[in-house]
C-alpha atoms as a PDB file:
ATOM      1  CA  UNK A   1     310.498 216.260  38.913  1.00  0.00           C
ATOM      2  CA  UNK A   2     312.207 219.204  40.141  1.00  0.00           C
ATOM      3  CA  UNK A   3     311.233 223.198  40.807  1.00  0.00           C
ATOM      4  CA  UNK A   4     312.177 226.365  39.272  1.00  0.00           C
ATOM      5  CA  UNK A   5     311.531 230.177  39.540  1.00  0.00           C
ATOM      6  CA  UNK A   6     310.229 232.187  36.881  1.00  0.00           C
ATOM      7  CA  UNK A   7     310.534 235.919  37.118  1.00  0.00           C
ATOM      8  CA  UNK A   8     309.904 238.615  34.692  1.00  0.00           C
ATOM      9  CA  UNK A   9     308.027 241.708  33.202  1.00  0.00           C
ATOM     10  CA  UNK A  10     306.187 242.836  29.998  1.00  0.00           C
ATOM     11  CA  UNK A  11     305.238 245.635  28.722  1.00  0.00           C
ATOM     12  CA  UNK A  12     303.053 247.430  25.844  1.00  0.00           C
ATOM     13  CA  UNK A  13     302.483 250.695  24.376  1.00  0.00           C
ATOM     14  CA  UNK A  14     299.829 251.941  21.906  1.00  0.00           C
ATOM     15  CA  UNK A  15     300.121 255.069  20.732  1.00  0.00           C
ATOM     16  CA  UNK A  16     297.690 256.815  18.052  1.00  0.00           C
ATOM     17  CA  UNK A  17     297.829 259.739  16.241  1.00  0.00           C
ATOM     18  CA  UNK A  18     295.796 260.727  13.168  1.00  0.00           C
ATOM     19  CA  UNK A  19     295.917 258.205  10.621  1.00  0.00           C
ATOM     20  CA  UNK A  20     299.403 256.465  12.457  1.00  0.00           C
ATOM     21  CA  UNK A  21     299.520 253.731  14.891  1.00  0.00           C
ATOM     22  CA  UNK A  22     302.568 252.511  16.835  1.00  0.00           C
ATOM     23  CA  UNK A  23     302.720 249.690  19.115  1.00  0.00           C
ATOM     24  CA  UNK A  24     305.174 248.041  20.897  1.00  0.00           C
ATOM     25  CA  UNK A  25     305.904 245.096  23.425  1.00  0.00           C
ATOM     26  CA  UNK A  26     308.919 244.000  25.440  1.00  0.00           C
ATOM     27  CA  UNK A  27     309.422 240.620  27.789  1.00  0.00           C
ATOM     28  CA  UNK A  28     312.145 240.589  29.916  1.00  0.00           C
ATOM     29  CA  UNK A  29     312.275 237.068  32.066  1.00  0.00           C
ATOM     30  CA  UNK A  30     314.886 235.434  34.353  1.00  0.00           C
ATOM     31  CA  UNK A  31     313.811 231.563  33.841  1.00  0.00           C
ATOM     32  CA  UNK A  32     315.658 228.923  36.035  1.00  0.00           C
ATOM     33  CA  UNK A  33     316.001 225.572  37.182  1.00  0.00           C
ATOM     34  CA  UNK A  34     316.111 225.282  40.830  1.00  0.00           C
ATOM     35  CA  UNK A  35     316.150 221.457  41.529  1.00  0.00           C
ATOM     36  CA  UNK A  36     315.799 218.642  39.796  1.00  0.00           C
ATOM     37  CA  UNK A  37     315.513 214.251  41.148  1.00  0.00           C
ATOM     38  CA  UNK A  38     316.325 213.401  37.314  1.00  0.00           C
ATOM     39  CA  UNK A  39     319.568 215.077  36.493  1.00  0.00           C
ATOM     40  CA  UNK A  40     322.431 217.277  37.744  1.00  0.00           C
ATOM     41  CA  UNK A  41     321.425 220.569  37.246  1.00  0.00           C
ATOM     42  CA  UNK A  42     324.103 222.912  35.743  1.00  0.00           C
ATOM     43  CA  UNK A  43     324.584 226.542  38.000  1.00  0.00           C
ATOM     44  CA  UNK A  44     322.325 229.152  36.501  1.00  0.00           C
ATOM     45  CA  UNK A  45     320.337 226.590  34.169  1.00  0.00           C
ATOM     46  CA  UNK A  46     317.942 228.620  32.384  1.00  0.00           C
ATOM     47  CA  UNK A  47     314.858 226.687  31.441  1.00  0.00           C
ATOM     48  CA  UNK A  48     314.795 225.427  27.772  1.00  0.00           C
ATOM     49  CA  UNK A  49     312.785 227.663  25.671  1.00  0.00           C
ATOM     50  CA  UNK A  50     312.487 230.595  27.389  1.00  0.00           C
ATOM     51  CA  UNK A  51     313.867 233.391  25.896  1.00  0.00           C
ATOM     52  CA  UNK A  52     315.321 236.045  28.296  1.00  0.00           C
ATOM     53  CA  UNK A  53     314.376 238.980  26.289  1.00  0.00           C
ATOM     54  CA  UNK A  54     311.915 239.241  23.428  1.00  0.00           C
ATOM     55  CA  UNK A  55     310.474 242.846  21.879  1.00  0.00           C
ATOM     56  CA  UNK A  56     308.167 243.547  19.241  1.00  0.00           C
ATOM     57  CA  UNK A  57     307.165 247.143  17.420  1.00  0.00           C
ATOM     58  CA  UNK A  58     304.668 247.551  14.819  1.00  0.00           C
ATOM     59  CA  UNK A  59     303.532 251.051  12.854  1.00  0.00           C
ATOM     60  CA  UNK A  60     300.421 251.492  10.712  1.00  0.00           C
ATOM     61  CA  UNK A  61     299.661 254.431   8.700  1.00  0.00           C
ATOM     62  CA  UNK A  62     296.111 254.816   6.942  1.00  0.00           C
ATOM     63  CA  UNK A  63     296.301 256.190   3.508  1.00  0.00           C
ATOM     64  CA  UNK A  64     293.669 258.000   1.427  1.00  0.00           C
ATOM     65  CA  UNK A  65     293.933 258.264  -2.511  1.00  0.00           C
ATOM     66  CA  UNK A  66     290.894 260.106  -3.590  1.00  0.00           C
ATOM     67  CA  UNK A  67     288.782 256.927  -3.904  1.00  0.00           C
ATOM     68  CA  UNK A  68     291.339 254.584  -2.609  1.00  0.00           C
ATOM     69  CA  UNK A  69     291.917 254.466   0.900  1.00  0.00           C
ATOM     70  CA  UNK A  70     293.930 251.729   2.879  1.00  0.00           C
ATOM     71  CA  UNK A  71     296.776 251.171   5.160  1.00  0.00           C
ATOM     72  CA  UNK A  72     300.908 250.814   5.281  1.00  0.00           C
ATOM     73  CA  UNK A  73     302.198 248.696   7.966  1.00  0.00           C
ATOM     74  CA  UNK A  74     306.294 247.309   9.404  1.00  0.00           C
ATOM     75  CA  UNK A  75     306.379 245.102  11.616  1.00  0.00           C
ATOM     76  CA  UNK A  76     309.431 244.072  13.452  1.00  0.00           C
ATOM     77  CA  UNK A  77     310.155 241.220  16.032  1.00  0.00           C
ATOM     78  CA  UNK A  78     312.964 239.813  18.212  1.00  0.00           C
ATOM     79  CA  UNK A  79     313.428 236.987  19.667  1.00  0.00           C
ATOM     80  CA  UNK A  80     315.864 236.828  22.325  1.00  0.00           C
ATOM     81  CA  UNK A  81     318.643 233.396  22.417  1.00  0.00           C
ATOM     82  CA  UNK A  82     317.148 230.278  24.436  1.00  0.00           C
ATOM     83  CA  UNK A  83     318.493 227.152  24.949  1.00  0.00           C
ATOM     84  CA  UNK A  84     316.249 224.294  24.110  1.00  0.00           C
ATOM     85  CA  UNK A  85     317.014 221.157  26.823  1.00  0.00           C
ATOM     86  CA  UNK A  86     318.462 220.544  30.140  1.00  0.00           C
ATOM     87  CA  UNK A  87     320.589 217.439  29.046  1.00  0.00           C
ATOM     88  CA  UNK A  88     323.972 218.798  27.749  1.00  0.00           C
ATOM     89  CA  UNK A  89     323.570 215.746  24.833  1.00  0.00           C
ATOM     90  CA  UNK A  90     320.408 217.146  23.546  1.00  0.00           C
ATOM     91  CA  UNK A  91     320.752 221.256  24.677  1.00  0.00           C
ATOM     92  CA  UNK A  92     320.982 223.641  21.071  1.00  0.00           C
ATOM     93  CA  UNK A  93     321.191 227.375  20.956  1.00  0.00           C
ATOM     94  CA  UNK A  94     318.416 228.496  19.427  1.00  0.00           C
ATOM     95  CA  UNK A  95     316.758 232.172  18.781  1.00  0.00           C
ATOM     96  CA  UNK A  96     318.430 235.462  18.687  1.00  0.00           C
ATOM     97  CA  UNK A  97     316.735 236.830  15.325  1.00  0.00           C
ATOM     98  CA  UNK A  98     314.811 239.579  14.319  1.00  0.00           C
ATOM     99  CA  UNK A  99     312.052 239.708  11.462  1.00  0.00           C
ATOM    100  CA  UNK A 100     311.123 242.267   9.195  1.00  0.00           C
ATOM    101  CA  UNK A 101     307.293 242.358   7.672  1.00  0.00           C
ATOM    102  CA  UNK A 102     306.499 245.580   5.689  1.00  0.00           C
ATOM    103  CA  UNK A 103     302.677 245.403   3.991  1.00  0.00           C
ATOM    104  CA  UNK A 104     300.454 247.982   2.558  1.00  0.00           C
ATOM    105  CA  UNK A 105     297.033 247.372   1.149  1.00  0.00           C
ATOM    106  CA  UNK A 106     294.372 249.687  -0.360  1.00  0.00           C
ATOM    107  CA  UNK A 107     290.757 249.113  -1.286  1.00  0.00           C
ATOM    108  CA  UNK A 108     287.981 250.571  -3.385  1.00  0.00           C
ATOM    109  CA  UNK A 109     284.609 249.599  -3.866  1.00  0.00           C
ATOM    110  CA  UNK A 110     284.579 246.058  -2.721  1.00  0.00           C
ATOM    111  CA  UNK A 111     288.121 245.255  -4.210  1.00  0.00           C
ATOM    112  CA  UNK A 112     291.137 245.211  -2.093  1.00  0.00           C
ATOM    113  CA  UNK A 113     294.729 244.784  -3.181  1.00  0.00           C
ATOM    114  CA  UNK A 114     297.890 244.024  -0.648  1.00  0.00           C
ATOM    115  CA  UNK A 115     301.394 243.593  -1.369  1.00  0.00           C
ATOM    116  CA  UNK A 116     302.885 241.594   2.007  1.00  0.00           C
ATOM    117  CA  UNK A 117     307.102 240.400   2.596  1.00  0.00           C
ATOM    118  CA  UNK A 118     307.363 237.740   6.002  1.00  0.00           C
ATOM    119  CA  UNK A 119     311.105 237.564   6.693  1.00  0.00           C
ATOM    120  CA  UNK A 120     311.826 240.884   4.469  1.00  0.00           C
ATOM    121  CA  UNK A 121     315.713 240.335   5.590  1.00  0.00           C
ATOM    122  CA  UNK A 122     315.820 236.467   4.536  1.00  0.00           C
ATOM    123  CA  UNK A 123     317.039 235.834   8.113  1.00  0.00           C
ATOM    124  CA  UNK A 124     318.203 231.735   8.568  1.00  0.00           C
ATOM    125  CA  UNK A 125     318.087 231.875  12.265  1.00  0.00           C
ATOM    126  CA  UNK A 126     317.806 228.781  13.971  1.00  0.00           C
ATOM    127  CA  UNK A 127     314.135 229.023  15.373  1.00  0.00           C
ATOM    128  CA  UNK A 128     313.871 226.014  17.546  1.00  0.00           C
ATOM    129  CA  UNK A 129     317.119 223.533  17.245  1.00  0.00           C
ATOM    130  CA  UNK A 130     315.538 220.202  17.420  1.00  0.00           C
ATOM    131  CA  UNK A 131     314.506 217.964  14.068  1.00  0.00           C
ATOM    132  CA  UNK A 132     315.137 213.799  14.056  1.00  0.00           C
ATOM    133  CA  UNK A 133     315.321 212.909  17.361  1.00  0.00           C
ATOM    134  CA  UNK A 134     317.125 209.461  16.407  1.00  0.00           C
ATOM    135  CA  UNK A 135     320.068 211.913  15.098  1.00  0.00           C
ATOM    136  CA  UNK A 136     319.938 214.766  17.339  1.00  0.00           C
ATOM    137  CA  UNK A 137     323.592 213.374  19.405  1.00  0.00           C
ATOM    138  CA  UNK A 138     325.476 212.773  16.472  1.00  0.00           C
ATOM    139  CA  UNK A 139     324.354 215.787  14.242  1.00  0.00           C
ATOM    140  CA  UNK A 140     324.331 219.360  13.862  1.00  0.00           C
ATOM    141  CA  UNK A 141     320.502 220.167  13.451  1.00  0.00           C
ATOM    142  CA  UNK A 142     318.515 223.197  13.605  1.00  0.00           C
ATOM    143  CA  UNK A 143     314.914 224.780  11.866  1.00  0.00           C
ATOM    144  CA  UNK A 144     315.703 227.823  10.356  1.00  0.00           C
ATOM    145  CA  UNK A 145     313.012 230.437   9.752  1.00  0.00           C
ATOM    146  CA  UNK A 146     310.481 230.712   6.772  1.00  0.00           C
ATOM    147  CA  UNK A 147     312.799 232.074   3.883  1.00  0.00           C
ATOM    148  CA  UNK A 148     311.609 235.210   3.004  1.00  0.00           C
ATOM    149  CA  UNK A 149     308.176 235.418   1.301  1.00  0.00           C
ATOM    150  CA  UNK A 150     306.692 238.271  -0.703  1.00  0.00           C
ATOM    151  CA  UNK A 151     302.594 237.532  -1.155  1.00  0.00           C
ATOM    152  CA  UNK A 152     300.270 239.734  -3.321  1.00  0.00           C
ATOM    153  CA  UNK A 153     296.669 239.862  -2.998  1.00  0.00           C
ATOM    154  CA  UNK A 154     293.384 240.557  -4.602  1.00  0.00           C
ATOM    155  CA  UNK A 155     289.924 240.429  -2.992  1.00  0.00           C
ATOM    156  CA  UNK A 156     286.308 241.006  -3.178  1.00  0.00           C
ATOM    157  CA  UNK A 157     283.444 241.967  -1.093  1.00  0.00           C
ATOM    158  CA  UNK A 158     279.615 241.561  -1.865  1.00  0.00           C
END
């Protein structure tokens, strides 16, 4: 048992434009332990988990071909450095990554094709640094992010 304070702010932003979209999105948060009966809390103990910062922007652009219309899209994300427990045996660094998705799609008739990358930058950060919790004290584990993935797509309506 114990208390903490959470204090923060977030904001978003749409903006639109002819055929463009651009979005956006920012946290900012000051996490902390206050107290705790179960252990000695460190000064300034941020919560585990919580990122102090994380941002996100996204643009879309709809295209037009003649026949073909459809839409180009990058997507970028950050996630700020957390820690991810209280007990110094068991606390990891974890976060402090960004990821790049680019995709673009464009449809005619009742087809659709899309070309889509996740993790365009192949980007190995450590996205939460806990695995085998029977190991965790003796060694160095983390859960890097989905390698980088390129999907391609081809769909039909009725």
């Amino acid at each position: 048992m114990g208390g903490g304070t959470v204090d923060g702010a977030d904001i978003s932003l749409v903006w639109h434009h002819g055929g463009w979209r651009i979005e956006g999105g920012a946290q900012v948060q000051h996490a902390r332990l206050e107290k705790s009966f179960d252990i000695r809390v460190p000064d300034n103990a941020h919560l585990p988990v919580v990122p102090d910062l994380s941002g996100r922007i996204a643009g879309t652009r709809a295209l037009s071909f003649g026949e073909w219309a459809g839409e180009a899209g990058l997507f970028v994300r950050y996630t700020g450095r957390a820690r991810l427990s209280l007990d110094p045996g068991l606390d990891r660094r974890m976060g402090g990554y960004a990821t790049v998705d680019p995709s673009l799609s464009l449809g005619r008739g009742g087809w659709t094709f899309g070309m889509f990358a996740s993790n365009l930058l192949d980007s190995s950060a450590d996205s939460f640094a806990f695995g085998n919790p029977f190991s965790v004290r003796s060694t160095p584990q983390f859960t890097p992010l989905h390698p980088r993935n390129f999907q391609v797509t081809v769909s039909r309506r009725w």
